[in-house]
PDB file of N, CA and C in Angstrom:
ATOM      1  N   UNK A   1      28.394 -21.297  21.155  1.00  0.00           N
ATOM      2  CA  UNK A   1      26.981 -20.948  21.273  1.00  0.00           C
ATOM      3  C   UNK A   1      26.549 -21.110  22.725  1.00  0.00           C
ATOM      4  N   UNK A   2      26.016 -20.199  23.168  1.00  0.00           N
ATOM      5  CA  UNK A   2      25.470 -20.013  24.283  1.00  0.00           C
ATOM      6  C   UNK A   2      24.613 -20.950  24.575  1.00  0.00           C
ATOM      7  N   UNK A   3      24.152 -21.905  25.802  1.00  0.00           N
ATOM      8  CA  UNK A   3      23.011 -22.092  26.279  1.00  0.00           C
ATOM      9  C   UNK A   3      21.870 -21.535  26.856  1.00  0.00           C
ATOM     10  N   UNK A   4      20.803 -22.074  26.296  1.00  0.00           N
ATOM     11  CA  UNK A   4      19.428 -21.390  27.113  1.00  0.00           C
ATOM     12  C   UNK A   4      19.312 -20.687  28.787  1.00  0.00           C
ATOM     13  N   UNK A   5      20.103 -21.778  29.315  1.00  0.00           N
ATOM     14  CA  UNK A   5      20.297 -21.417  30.685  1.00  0.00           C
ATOM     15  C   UNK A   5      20.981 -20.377  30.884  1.00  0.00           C
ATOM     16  N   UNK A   6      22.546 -19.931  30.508  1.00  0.00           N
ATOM     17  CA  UNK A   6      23.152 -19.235  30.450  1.00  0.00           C
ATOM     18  C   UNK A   6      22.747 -17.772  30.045  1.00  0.00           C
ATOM     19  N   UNK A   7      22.021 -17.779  28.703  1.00  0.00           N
ATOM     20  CA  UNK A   7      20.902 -16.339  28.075  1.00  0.00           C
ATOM     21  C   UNK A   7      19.934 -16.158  29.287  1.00  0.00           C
ATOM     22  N   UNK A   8      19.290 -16.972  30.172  1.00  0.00           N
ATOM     23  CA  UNK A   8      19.032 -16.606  31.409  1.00  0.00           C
ATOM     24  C   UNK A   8      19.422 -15.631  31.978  1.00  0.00           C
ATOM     25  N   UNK A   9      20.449 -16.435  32.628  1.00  0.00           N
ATOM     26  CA  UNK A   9      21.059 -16.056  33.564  1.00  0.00           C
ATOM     27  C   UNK A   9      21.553 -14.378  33.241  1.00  0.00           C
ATOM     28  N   UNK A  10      22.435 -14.568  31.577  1.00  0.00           N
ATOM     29  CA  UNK A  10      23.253 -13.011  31.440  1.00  0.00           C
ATOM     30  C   UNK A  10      21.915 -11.849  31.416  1.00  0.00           C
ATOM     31  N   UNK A  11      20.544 -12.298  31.211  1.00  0.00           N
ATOM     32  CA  UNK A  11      19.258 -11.557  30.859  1.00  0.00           C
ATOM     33  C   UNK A  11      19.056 -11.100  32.779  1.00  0.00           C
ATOM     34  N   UNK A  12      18.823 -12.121  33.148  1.00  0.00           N
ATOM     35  CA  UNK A  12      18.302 -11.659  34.450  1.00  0.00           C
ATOM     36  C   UNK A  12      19.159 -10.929  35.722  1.00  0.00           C
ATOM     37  N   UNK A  13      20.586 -10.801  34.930  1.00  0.00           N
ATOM     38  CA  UNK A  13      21.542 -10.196  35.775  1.00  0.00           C
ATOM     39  C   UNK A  13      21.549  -8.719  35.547  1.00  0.00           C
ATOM     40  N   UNK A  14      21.035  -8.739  33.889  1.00  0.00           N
ATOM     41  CA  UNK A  14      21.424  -7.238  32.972  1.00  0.00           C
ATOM     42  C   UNK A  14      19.549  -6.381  33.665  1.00  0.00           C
ATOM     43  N   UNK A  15      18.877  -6.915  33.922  1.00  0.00           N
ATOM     44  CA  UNK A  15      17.472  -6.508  34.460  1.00  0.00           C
ATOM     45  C   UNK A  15      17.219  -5.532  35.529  1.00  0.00           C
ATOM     46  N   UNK A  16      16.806  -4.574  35.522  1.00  0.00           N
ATOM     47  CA  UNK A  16      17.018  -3.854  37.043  1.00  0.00           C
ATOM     48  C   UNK A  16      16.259  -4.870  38.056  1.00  0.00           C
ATOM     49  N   UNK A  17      16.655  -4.546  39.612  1.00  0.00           N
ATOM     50  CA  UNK A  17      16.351  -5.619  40.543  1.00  0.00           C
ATOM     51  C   UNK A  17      14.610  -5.390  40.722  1.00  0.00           C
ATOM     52  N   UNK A  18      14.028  -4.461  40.110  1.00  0.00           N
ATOM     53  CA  UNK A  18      12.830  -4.286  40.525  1.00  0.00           C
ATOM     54  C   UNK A  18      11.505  -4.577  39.206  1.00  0.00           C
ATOM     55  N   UNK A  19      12.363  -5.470  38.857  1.00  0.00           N
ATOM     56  CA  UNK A  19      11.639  -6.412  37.098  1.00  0.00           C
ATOM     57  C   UNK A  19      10.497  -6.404  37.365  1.00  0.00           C
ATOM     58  N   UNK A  20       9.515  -7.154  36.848  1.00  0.00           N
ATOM     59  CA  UNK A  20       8.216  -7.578  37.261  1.00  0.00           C
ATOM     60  C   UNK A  20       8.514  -9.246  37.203  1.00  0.00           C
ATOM     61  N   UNK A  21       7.403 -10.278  37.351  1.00  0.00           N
ATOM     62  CA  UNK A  21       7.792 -10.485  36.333  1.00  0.00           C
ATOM     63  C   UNK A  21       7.022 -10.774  34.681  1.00  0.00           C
ATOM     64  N   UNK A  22       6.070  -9.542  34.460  1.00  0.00           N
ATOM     65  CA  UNK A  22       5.848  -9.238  32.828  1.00  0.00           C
ATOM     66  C   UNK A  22       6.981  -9.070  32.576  1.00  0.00           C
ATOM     67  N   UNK A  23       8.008  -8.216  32.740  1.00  0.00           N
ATOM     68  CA  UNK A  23       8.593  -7.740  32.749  1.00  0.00           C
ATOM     69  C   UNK A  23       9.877  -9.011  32.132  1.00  0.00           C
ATOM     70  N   UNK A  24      10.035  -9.486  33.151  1.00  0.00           N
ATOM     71  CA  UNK A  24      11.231 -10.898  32.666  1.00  0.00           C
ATOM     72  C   UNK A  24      10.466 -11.639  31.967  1.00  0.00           C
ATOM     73  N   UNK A  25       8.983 -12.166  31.555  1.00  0.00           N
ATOM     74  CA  UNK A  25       8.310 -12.920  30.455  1.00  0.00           C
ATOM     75  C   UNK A  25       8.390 -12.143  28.966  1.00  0.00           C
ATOM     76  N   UNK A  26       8.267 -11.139  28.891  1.00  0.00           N
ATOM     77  CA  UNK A  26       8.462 -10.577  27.961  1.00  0.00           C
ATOM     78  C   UNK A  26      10.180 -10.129  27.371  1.00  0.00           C
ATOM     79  N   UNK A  27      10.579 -10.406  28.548  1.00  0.00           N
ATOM     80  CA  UNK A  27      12.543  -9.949  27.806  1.00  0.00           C
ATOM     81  C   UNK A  27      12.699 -11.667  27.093  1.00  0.00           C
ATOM     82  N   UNK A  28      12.138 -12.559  28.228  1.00  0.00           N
ATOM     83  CA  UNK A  28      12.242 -14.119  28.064  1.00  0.00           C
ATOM     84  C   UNK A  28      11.934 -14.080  26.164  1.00  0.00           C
ATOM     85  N   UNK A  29      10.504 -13.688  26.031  1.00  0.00           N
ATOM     86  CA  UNK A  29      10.006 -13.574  24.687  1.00  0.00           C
ATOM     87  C   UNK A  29      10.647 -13.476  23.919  1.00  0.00           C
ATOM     88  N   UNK A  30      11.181 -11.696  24.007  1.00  0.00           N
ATOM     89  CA  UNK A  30      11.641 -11.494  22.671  1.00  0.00           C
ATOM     90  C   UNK A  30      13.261 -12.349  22.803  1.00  0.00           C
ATOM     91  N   UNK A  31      13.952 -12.648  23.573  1.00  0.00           N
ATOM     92  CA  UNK A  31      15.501 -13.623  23.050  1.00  0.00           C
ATOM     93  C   UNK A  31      15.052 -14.846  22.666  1.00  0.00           C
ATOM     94  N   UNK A  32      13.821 -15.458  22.906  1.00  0.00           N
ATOM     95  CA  UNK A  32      13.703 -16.597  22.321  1.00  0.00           C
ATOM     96  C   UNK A  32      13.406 -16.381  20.559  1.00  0.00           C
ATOM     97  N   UNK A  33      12.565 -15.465  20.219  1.00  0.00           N
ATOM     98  CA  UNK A  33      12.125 -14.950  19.049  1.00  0.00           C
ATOM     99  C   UNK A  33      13.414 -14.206  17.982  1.00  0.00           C
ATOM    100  N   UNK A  34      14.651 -13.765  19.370  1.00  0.00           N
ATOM    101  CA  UNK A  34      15.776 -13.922  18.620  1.00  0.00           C
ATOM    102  C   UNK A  34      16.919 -15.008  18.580  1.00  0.00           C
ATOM    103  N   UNK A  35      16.547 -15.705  19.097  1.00  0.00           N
ATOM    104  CA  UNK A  35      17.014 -17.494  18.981  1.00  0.00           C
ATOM    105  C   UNK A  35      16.510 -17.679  17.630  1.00  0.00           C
ATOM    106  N   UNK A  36      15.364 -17.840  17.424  1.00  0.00           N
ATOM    107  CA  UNK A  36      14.413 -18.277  16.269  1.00  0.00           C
ATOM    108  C   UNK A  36      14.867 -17.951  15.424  1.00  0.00           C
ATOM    109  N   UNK A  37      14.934 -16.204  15.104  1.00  0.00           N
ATOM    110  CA  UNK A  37      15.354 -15.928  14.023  1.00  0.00           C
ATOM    111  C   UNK A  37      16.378 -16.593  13.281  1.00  0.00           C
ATOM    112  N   UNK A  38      17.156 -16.018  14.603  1.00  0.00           N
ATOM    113  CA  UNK A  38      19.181 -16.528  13.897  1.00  0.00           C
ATOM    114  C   UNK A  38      19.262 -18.226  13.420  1.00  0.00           C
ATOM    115  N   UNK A  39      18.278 -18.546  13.988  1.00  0.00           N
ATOM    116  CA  UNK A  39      18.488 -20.043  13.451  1.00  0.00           C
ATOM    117  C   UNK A  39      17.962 -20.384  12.141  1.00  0.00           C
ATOM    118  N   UNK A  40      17.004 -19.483  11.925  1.00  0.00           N
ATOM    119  CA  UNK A  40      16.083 -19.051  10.646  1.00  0.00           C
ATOM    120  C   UNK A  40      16.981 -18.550   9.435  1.00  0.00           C
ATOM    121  N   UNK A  41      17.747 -17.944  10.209  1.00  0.00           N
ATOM    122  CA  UNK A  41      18.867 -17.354   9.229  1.00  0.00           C
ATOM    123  C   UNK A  41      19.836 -18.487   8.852  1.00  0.00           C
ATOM    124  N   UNK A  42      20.330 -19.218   9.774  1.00  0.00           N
ATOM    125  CA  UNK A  42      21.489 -19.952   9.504  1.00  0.00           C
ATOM    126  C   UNK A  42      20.796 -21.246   8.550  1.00  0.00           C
ATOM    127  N   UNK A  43      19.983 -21.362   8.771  1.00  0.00           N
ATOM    128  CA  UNK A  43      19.313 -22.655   8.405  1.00  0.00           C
ATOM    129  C   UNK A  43      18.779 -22.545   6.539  1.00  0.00           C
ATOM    130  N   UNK A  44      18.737 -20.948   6.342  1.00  0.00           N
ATOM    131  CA  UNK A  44      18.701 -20.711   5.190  1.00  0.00           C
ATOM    132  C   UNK A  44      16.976 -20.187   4.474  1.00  0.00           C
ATOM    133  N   UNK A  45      15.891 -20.176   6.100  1.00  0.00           N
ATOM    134  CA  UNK A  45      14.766 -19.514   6.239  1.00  0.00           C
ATOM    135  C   UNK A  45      14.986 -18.413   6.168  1.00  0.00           C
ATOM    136  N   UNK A  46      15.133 -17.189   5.158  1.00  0.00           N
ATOM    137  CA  UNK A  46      14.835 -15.871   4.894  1.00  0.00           C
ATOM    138  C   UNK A  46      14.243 -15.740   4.282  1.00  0.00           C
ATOM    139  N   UNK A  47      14.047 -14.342   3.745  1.00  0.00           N
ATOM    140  CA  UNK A  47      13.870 -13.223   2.630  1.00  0.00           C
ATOM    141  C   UNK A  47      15.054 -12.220   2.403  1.00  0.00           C
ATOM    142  N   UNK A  48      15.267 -11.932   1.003  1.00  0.00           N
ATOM    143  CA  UNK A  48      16.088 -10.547   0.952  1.00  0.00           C
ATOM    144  C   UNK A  48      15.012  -9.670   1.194  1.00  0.00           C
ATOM    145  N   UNK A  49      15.981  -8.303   1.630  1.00  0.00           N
ATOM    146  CA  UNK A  49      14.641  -7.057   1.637  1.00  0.00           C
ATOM    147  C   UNK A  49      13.903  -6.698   0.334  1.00  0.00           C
ATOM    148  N   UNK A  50      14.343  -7.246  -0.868  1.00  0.00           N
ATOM    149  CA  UNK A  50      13.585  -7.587  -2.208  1.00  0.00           C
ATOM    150  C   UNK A  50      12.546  -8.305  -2.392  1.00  0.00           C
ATOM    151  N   UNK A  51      12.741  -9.586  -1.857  1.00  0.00           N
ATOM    152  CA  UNK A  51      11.777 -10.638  -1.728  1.00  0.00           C
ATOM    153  C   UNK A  51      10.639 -10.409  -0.710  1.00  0.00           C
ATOM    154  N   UNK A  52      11.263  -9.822   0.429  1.00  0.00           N
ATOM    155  CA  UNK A  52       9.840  -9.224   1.430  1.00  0.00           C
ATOM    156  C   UNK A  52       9.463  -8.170   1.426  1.00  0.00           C
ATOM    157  N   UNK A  53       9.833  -6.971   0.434  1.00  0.00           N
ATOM    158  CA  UNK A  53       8.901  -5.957  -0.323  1.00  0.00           C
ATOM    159  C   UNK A  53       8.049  -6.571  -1.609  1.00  0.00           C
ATOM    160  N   UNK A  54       8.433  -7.545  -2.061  1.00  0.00           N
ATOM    161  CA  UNK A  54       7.777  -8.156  -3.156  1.00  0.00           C
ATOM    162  C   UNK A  54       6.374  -8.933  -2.216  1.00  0.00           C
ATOM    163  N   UNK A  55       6.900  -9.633  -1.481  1.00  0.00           N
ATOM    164  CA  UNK A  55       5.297 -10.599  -0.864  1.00  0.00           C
ATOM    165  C   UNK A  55       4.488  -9.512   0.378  1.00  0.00           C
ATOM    166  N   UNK A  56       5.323  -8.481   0.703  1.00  0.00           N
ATOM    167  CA  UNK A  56       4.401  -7.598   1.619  1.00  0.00           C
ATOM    168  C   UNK A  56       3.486  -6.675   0.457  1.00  0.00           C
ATOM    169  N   UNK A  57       3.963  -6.477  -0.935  1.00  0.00           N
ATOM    170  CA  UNK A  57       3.356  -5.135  -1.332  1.00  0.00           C
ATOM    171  C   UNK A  57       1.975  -6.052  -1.795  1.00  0.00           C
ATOM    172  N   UNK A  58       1.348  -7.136  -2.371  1.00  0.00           N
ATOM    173  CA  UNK A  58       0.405  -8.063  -2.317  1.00  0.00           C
ATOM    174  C   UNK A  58      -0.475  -7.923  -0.874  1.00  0.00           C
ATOM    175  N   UNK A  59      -0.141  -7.668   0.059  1.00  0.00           N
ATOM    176  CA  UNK A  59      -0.841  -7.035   1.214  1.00  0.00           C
ATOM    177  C   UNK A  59      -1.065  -6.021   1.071  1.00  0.00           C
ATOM    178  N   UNK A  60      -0.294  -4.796   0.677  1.00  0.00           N
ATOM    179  CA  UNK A  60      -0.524  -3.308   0.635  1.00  0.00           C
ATOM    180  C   UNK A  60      -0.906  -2.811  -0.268  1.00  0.00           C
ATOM    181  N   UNK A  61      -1.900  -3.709  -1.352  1.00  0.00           N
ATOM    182  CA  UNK A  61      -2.159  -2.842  -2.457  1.00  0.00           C
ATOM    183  C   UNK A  61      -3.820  -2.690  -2.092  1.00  0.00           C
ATOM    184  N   UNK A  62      -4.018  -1.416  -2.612  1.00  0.00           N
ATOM    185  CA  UNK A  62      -5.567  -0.893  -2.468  1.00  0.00           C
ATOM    186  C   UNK A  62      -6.315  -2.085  -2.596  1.00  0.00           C
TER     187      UNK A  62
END
């Protein structure tokens, strides 16, 4: 498993040189939000796509 520092580093190398930086706060964003997830996942925090058409359609009904 990768370190934080390291997802840095491979992020800000893969960036064109003329980033902003919105630009690197927002790439920063979303890998942390995919940190989150995967840990969400491993940890046994999901939904099947069953279970989150079941609690989204309770939002989407008329």
């Amino acid at each position: 498993m990768q370190t934080a520092k390291r997802d840095v580093e491979e992020l800000l190398k893969n960036l064109p040189d003329d980033s902003t930086i919105e630009d690197i706060q927002y790439h920063l964003y979303v890998l942390e939000k995919i940190r989150r997830g995967r840990n969400d996942i491993r940890d046994g925090r999901s939904f099947t796509h069953e279970q989150a058409k079941e609690r989204l359609s309770k939002w989407l009904e008329p």
